[in-house]
Structure formats: C-alpha cells, structure tokens
C-alpha atoms as a PDB file:
ATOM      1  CA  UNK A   1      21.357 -62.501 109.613  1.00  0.00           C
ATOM      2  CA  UNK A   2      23.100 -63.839 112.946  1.00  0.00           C
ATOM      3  CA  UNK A   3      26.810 -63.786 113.056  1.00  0.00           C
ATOM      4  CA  UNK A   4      28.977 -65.269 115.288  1.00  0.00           C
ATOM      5  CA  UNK A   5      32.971 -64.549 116.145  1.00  0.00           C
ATOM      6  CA  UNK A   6      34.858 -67.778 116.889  1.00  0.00           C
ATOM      7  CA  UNK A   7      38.847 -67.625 117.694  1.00  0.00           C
ATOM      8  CA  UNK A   8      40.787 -70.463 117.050  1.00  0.00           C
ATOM      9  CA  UNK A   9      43.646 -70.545 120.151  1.00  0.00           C
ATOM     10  CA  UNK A  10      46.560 -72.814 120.103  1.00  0.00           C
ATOM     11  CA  UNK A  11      49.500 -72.817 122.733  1.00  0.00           C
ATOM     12  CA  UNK A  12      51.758 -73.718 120.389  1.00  0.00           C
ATOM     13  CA  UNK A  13      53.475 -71.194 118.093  1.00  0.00           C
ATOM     14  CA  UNK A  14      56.875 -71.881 116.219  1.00  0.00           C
ATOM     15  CA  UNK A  15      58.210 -68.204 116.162  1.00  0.00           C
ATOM     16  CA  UNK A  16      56.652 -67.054 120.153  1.00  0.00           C
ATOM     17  CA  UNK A  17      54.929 -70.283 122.163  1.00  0.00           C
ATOM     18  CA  UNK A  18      52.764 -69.555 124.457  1.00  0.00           C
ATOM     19  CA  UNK A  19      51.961 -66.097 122.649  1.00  0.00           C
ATOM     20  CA  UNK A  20      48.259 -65.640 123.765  1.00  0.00           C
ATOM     21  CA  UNK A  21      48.912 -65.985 127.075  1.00  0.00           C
ATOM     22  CA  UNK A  22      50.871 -63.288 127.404  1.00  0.00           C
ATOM     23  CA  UNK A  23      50.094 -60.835 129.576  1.00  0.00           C
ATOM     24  CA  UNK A  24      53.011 -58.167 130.227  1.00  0.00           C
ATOM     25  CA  UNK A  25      49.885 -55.674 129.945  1.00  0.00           C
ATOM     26  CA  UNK A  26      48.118 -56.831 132.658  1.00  0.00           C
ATOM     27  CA  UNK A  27      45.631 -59.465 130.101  1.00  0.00           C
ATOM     28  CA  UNK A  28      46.857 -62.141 128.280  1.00  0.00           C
ATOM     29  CA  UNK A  29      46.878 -61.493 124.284  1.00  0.00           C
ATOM     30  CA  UNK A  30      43.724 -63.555 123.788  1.00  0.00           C
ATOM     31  CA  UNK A  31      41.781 -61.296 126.121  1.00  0.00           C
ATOM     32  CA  UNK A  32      42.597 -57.865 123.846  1.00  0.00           C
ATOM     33  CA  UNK A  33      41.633 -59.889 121.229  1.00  0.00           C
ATOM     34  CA  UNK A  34      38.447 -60.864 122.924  1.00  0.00           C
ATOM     35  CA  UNK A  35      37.492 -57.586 123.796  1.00  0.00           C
ATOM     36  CA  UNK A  36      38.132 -55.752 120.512  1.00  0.00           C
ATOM     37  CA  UNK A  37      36.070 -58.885 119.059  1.00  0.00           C
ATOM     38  CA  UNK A  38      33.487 -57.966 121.831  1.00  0.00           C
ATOM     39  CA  UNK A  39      32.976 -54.475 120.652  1.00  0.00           C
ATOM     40  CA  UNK A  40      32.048 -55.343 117.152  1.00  0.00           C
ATOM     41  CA  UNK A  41      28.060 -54.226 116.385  1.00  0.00           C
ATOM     42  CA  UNK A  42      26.858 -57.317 114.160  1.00  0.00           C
ATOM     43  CA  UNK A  43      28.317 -60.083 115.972  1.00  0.00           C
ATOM     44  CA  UNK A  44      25.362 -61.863 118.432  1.00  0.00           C
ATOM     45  CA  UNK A  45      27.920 -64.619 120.194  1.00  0.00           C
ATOM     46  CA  UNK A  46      31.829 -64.416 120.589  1.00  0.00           C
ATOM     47  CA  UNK A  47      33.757 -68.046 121.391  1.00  0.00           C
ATOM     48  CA  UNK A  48      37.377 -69.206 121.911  1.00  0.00           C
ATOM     49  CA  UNK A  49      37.486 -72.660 120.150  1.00  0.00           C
ATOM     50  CA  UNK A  50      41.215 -74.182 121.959  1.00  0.00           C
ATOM     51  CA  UNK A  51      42.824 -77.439 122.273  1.00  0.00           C
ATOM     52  CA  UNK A  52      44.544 -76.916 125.267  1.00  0.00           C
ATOM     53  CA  UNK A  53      43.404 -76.382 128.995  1.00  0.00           C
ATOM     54  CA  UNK A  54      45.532 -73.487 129.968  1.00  0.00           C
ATOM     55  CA  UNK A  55      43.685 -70.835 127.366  1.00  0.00           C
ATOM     56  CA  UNK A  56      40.232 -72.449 127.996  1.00  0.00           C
ATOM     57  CA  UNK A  57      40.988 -71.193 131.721  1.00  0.00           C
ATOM     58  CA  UNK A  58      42.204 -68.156 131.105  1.00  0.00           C
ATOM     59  CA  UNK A  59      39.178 -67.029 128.766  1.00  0.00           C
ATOM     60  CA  UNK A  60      36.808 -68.171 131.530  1.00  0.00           C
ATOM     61  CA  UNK A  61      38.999 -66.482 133.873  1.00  0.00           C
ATOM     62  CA  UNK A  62      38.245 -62.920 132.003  1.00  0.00           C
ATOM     63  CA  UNK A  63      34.818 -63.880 131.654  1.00  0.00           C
ATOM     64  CA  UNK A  64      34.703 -64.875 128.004  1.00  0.00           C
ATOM     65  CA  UNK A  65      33.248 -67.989 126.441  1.00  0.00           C
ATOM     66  CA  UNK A  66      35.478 -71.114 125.097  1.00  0.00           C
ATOM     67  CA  UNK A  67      34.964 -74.507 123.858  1.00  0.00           C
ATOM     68  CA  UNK A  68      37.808 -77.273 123.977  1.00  0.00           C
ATOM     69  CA  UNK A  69      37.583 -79.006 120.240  1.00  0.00           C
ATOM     70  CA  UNK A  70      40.339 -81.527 120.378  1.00  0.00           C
ATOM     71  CA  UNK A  71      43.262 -82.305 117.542  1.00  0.00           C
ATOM     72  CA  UNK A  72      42.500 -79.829 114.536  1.00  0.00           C
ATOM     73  CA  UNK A  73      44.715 -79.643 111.948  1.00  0.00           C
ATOM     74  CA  UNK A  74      44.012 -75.821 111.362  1.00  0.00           C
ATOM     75  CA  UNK A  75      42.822 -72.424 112.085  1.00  0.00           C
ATOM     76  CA  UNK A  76      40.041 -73.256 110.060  1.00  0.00           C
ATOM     77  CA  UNK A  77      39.450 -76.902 110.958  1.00  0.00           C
ATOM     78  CA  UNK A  78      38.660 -75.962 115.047  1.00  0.00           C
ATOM     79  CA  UNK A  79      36.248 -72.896 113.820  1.00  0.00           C
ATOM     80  CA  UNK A  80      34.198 -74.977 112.087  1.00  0.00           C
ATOM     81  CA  UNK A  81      34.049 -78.058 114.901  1.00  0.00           C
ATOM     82  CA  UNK A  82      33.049 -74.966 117.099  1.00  0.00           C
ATOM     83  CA  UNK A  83      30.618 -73.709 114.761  1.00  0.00           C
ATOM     84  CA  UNK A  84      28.621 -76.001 114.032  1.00  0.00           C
ATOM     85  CA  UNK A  85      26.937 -75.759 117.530  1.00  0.00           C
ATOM     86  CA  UNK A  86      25.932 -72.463 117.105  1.00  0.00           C
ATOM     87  CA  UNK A  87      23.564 -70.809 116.363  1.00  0.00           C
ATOM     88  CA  UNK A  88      24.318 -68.205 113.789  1.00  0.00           C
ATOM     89  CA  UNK A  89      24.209 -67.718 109.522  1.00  0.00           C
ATOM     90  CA  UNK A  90      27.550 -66.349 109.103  1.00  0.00           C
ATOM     91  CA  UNK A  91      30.719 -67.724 110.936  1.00  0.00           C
ATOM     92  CA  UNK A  92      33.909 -65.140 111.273  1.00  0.00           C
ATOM     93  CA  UNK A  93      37.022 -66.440 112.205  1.00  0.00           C
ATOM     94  CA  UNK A  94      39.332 -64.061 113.748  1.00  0.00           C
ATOM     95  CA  UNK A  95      43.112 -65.113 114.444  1.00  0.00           C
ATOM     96  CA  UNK A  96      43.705 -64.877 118.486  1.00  0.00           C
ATOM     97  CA  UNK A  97      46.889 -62.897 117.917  1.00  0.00           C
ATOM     98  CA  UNK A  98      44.709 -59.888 116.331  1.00  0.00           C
ATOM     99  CA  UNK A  99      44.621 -57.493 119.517  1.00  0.00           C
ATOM    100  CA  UNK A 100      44.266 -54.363 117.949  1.00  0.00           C
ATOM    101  CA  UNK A 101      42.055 -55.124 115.425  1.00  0.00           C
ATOM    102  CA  UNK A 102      39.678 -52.401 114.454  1.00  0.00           C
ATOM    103  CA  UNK A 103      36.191 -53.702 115.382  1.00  0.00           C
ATOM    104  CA  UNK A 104      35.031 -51.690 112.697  1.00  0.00           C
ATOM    105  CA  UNK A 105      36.251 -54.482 110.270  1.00  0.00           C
ATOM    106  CA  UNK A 106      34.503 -57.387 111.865  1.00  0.00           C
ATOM    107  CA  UNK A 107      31.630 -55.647 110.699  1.00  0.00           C
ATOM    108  CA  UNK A 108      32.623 -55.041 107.330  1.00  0.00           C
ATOM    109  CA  UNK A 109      34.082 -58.505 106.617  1.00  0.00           C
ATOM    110  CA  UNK A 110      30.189 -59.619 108.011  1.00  0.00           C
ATOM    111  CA  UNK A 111      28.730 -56.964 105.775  1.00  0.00           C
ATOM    112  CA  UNK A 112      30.164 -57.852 102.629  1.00  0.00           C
ATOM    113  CA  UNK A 113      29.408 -61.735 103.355  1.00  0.00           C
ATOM    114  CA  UNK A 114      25.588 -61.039 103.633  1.00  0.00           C
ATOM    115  CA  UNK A 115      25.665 -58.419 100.932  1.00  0.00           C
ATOM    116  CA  UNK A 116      27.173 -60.807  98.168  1.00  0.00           C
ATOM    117  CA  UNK A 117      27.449 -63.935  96.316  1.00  0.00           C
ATOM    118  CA  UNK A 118      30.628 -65.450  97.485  1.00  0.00           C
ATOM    119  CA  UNK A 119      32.081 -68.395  99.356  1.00  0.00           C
ATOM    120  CA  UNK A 120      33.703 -65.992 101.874  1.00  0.00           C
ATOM    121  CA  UNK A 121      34.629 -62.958 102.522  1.00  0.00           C
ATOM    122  CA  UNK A 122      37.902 -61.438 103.787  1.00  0.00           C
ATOM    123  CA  UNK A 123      39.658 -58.103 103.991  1.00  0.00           C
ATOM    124  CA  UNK A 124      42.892 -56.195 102.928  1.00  0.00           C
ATOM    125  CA  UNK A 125      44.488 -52.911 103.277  1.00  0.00           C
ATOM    126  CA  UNK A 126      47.709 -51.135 101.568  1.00  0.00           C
ATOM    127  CA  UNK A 127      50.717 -51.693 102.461  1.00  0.00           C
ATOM    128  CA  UNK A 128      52.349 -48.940 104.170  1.00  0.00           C
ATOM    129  CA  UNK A 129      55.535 -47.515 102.510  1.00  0.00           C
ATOM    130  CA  UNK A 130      57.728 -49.046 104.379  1.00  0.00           C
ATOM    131  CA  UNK A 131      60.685 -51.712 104.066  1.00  0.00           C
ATOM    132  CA  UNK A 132      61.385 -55.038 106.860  1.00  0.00           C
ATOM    133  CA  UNK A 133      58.296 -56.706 108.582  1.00  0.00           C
ATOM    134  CA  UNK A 134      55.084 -55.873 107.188  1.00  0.00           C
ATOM    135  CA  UNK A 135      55.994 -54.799 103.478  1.00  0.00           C
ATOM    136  CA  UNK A 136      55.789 -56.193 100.720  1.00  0.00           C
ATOM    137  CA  UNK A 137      59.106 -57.888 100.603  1.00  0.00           C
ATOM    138  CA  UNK A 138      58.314 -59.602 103.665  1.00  0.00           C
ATOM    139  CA  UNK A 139      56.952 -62.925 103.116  1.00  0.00           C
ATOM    140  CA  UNK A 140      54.930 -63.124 106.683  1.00  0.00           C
ATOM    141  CA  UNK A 141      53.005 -60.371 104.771  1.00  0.00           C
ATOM    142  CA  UNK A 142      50.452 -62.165 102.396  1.00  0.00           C
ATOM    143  CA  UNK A 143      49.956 -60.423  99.118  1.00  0.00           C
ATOM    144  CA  UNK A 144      46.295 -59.938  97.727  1.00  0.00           C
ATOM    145  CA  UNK A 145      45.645 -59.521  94.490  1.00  0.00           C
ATOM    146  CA  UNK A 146      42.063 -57.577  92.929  1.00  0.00           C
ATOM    147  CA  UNK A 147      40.265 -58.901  90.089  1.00  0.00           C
ATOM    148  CA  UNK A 148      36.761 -57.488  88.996  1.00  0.00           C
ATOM    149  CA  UNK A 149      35.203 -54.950  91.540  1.00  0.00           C
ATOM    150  CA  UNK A 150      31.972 -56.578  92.708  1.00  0.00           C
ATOM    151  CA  UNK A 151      30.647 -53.628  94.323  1.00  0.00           C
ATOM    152  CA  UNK A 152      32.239 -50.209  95.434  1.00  0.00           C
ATOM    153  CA  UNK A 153      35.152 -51.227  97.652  1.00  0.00           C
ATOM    154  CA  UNK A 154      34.894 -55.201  97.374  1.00  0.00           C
ATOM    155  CA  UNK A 155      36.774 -57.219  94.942  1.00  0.00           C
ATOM    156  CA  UNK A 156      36.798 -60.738  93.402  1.00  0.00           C
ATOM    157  CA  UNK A 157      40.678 -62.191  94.900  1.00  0.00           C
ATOM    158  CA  UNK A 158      41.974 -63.512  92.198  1.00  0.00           C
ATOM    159  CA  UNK A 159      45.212 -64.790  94.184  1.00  0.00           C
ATOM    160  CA  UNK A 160      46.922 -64.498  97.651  1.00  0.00           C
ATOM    161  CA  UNK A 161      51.306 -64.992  97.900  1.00  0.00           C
ATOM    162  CA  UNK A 162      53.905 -64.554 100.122  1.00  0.00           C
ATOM    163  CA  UNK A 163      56.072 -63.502  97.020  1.00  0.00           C
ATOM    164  CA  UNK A 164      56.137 -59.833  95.373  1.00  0.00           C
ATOM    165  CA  UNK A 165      53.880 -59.602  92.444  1.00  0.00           C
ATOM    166  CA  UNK A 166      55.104 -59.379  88.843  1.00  0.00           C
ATOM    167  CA  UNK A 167      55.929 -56.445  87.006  1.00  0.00           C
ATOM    168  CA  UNK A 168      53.577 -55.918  83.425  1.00  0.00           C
ATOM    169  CA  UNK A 169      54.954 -54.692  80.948  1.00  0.00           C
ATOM    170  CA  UNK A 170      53.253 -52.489  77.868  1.00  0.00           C
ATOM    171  CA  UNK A 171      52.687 -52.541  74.316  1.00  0.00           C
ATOM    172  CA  UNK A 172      56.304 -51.424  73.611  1.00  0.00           C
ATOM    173  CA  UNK A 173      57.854 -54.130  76.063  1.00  0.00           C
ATOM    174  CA  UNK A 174      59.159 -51.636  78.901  1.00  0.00           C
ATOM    175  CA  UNK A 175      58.279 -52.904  82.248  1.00  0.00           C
ATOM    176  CA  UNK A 176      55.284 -50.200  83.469  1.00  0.00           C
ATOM    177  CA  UNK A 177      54.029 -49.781  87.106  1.00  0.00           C
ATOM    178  CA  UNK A 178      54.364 -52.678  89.242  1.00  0.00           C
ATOM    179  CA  UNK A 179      50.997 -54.755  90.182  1.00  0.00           C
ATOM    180  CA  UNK A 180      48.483 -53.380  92.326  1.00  0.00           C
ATOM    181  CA  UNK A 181      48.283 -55.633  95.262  1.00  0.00           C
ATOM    182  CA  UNK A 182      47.172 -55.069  98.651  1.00  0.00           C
ATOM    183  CA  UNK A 183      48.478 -56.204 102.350  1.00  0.00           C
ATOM    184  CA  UNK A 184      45.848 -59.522 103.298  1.00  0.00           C
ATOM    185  CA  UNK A 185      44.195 -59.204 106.787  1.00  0.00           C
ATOM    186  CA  UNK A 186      43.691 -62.237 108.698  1.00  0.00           C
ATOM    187  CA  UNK A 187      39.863 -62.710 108.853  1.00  0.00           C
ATOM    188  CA  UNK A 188      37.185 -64.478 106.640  1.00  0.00           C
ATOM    189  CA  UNK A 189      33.078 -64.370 107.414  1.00  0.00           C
ATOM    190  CA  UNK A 190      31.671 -67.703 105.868  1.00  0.00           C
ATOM    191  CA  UNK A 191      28.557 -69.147 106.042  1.00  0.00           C
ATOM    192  CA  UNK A 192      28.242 -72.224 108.480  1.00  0.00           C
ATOM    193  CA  UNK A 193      27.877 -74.496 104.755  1.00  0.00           C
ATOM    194  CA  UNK A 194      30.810 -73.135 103.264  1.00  0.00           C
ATOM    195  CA  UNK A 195      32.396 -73.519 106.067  1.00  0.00           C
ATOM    196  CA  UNK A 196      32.203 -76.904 107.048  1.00  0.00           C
ATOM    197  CA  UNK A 197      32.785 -77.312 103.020  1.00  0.00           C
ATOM    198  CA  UNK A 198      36.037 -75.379 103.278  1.00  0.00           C
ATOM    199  CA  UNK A 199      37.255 -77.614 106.767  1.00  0.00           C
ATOM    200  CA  UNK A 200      36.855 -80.350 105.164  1.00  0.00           C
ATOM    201  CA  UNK A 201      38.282 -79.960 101.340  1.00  0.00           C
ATOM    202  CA  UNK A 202      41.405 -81.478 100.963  1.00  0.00           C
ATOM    203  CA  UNK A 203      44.528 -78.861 100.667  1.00  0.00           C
ATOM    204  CA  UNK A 204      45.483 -78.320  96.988  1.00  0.00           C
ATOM    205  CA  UNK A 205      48.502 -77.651  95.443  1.00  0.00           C
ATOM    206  CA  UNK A 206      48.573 -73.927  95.587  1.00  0.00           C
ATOM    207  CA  UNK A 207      47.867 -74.588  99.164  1.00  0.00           C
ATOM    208  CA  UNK A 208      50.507 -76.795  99.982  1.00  0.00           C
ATOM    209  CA  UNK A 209      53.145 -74.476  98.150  1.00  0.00           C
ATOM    210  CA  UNK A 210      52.375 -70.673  99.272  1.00  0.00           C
ATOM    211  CA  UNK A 211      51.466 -72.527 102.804  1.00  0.00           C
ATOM    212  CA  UNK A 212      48.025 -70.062 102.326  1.00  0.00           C
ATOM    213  CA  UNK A 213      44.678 -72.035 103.477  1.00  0.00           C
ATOM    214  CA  UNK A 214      43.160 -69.187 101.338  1.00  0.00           C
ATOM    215  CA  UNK A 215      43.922 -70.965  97.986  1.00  0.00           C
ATOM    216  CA  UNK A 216      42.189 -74.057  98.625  1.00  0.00           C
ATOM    217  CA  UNK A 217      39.084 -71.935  98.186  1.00  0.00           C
ATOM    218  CA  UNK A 218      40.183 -70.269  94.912  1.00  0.00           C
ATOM    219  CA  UNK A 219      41.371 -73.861  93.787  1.00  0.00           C
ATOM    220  CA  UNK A 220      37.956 -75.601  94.478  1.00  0.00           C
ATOM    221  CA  UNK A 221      36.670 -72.656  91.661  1.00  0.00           C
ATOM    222  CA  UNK A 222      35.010 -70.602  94.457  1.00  0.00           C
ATOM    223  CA  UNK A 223      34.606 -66.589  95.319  1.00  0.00           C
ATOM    224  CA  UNK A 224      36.394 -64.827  97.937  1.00  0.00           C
ATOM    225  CA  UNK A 225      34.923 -61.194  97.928  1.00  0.00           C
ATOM    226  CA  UNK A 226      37.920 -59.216  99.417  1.00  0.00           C
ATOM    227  CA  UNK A 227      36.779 -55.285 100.820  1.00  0.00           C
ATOM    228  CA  UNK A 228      39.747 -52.705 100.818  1.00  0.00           C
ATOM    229  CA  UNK A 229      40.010 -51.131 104.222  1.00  0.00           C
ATOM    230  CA  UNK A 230      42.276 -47.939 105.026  1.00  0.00           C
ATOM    231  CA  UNK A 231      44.581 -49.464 106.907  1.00  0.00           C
ATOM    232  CA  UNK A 232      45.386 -51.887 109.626  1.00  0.00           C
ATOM    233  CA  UNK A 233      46.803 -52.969 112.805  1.00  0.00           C
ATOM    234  CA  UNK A 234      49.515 -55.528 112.580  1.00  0.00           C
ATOM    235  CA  UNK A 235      49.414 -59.136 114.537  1.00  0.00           C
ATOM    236  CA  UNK A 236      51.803 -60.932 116.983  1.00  0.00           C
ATOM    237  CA  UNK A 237      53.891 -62.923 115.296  1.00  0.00           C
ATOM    238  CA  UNK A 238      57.161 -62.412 116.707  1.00  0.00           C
ATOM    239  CA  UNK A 239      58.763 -61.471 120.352  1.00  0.00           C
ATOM    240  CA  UNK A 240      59.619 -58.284 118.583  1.00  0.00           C
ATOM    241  CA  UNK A 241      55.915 -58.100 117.729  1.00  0.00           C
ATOM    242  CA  UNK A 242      54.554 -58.174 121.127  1.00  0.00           C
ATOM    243  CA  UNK A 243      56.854 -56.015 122.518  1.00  0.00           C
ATOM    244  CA  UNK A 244      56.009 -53.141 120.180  1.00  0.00           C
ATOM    245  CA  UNK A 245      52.232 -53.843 121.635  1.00  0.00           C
ATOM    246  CA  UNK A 246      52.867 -53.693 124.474  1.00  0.00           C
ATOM    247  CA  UNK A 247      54.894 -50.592 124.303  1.00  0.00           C
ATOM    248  CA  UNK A 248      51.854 -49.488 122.144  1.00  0.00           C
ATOM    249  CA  UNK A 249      49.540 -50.480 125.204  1.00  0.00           C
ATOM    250  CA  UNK A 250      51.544 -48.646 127.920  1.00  0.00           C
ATOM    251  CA  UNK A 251      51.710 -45.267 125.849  1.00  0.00           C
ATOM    252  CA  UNK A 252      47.791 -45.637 125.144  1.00  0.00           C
ATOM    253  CA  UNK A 253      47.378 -46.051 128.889  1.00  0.00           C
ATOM    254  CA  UNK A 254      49.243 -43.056 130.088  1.00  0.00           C
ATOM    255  CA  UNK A 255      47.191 -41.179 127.282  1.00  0.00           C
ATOM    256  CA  UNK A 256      44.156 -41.734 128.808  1.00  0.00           C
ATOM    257  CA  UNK A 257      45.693 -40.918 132.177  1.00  0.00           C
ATOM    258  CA  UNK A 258      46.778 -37.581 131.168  1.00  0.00           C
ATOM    259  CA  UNK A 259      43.041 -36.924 129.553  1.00  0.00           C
ATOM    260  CA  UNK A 260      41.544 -37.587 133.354  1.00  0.00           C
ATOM    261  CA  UNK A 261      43.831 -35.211 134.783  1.00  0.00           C
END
C-alpha cells in the first residue's frame, strides 16, 4: 500500500508564533521535521500543506515539497485538502513541531493502519516518571487510555484527556492502582476515505470540551487502533521547548564532531 506524509504548517501559534520557522540551529523547525519525516522507510511522498507564504518558501528553500491550501480550520482539515491530490492509500499526518520524532514510528503508525480494521491509527508511549511538562499532571500532555488488545502491542483507544485518569477501586472499596494510561503521540495514518470523512464530521461534544480532535472519531462510533511505543521525543510547544532542542541539537552536533576526530 502507498503512504504518504503530509504536515500541516501554520505561522500562527498562541504559546511561540512563528515556531516553525525557527532556525537558531541553522534550519528552521519545519525542516528537522521534514527530514526525520524523510527518513521514514514506507512513506513514497512527503508534503508541507501551509496557509501562509513565508513556510511555503522556506520548505522550497530546503528543497522539500509544499502546497498552499487556504483557510482550514484544523490540523486535520488542511491534510486532507492536501491529500486528496495524491496519490497514496494511507494518509499520515505528522504535526510540524515534531523534530525529533523517531522515524521508526512513522512506520509503525503506517504498519498498524494497513495491518488492521480501524478508522485510524495513532501511537502512544509511557509517561516518563517525572513531574511539570510532559507528565501526567500536565494537561498539554494528552492521556490515552487501552481497551481490548487488537494484536500484540496495538490497542482499541477507548478515550483520550487532558485530565488524570480515575482511580478504581476493588471489591472491598479501597482505592487500588491508579489507571493504566499512556502519554498520546501526535500522529494518526488514515486512509484517504476516512480521512476526508473525519475533515469533514462536525466536532462533537467530547471534542469541543477536552479541545481533542481525536474524540470526534470515537464519538462518530469508530476505531482508533493505538500501538505502544518505548518512548518518545517531546514537541515544541513552548519557548522553553525549543530551547531545550536546540540545546539538544548543539550537544548532538559536537558529538558527532568529537567521533570524526
């Protein structure tokens, strides 16, 4: 089956504007992301779907491919206008402030979408024990939660929050390990049907209230097969994000200078 990467890029960004084009590392953000995208095996075509000029230019600039898709009113929305030009079976849409992310699980995410019966399919990871950004007390940090295993490693979501899960309790009442839930990565493989299907479904009420695009899927009565990965790298969200990459970057670079000396 063909699969195709598209990267929904907006300038605008309430907690860091302008965040993609950022290049303190010598590339702007969208071009790590690009290039980690680039290195994936089972992806045939990688595109930049944008509404505005400046990233457009920049991905040509690097050498990449992007199409301008006008007013979108999501992620979601300006991946599937760019889609449906293309040819491919299976649609991933990768966030543009991903720059680390392992290219390892693009091809997983596209793995368990042609392997199973589902609507989409996404990916999540523990959480680190940790407290602050990135655990589970932070709500930027979407919450997954398993039901039925549909294969070794891949799940049925049953439910995505920004909130900490409840606590069951047992037979006898006492409150008994809290529920398993896992750290939500930000990618989804769909087909180009389910896709257009999920672009243009109106938001539900789970939707509107978690602010999670996610849940319009499980509230149309849908699957979302979710595979557990080790781990992950985080996104930019935040100034304090992108500086910790690019501290990140800098300490990677002098790594591999040391290795050539």
């Amino acid at each position: 089956m063909k699969a195709a990467i598209v990267i929904p890029a907006r300038y605008a960004s309430s907690r860091l504007p302008g965040k993609l084009l950022l290049a303190q590392t010598g590339k702007p953000l969208i071009q790590h992301t690009y290039e980690q995208a680039r290195q994936a095996k089972r992806a045939a075509t990688i595109m930049v779907a944008t509404d505005d000029r400046r990233i457009a230019d920049a991905v040509t600039a690097f050498g990449g491919s992007a199409v301008m898709t006008g007013e979108h009113s999501s992620g979601s929305a300006r991946v599937a206008a760019a889609a449906a030009d293309i040819d491919a079976d299976i649609i991933v849409n990768l966030q543009g402030d991903e720059p680390e992310i392992d290219p390892a699980h693009i091809d997983r995410a596209i793995e368990i979408k042609a392997q199973h019966e589902c609507f989409a399919a996404t990916l999540a990871c523990p959480f680190a024990r940790n407290a602050g950004p990135g655990s589970p007390d932070d709500e930027a940090a979407v919450k997954a939660i398993f039901g039925a295993a549909l294969s070794p490693g891949v799940f049925r979501a049953r439910y995505f929050t920004r909130r900490i899960c409840g606590w069951p309790r047992g037979a006898d009442g006492r409150l008994k390990a809290p529920q398993r839930y896992f750290l939500h990565l930000g990618i989804y493989a769909f087909s180009k049907t389910s896709l257009a299907c999920f672009a243009h479904a109106p938001a539900g009420a789970l939707e509107r209230a978690e602010r999670l695009e996610q849940l319009r899927i499980l509230e149309m009565g849908e699957t979302i097969a979710a595979g557990l990965v080790d781990a992950a790298a985080p996104g930019i969200d935040t100034p304090e994000d992108y500086h910790a990459f690019v501290q990140r970057q800098v300490q990677r670079q002098a790594q591999r200078q040391a290795q050539r000396r």
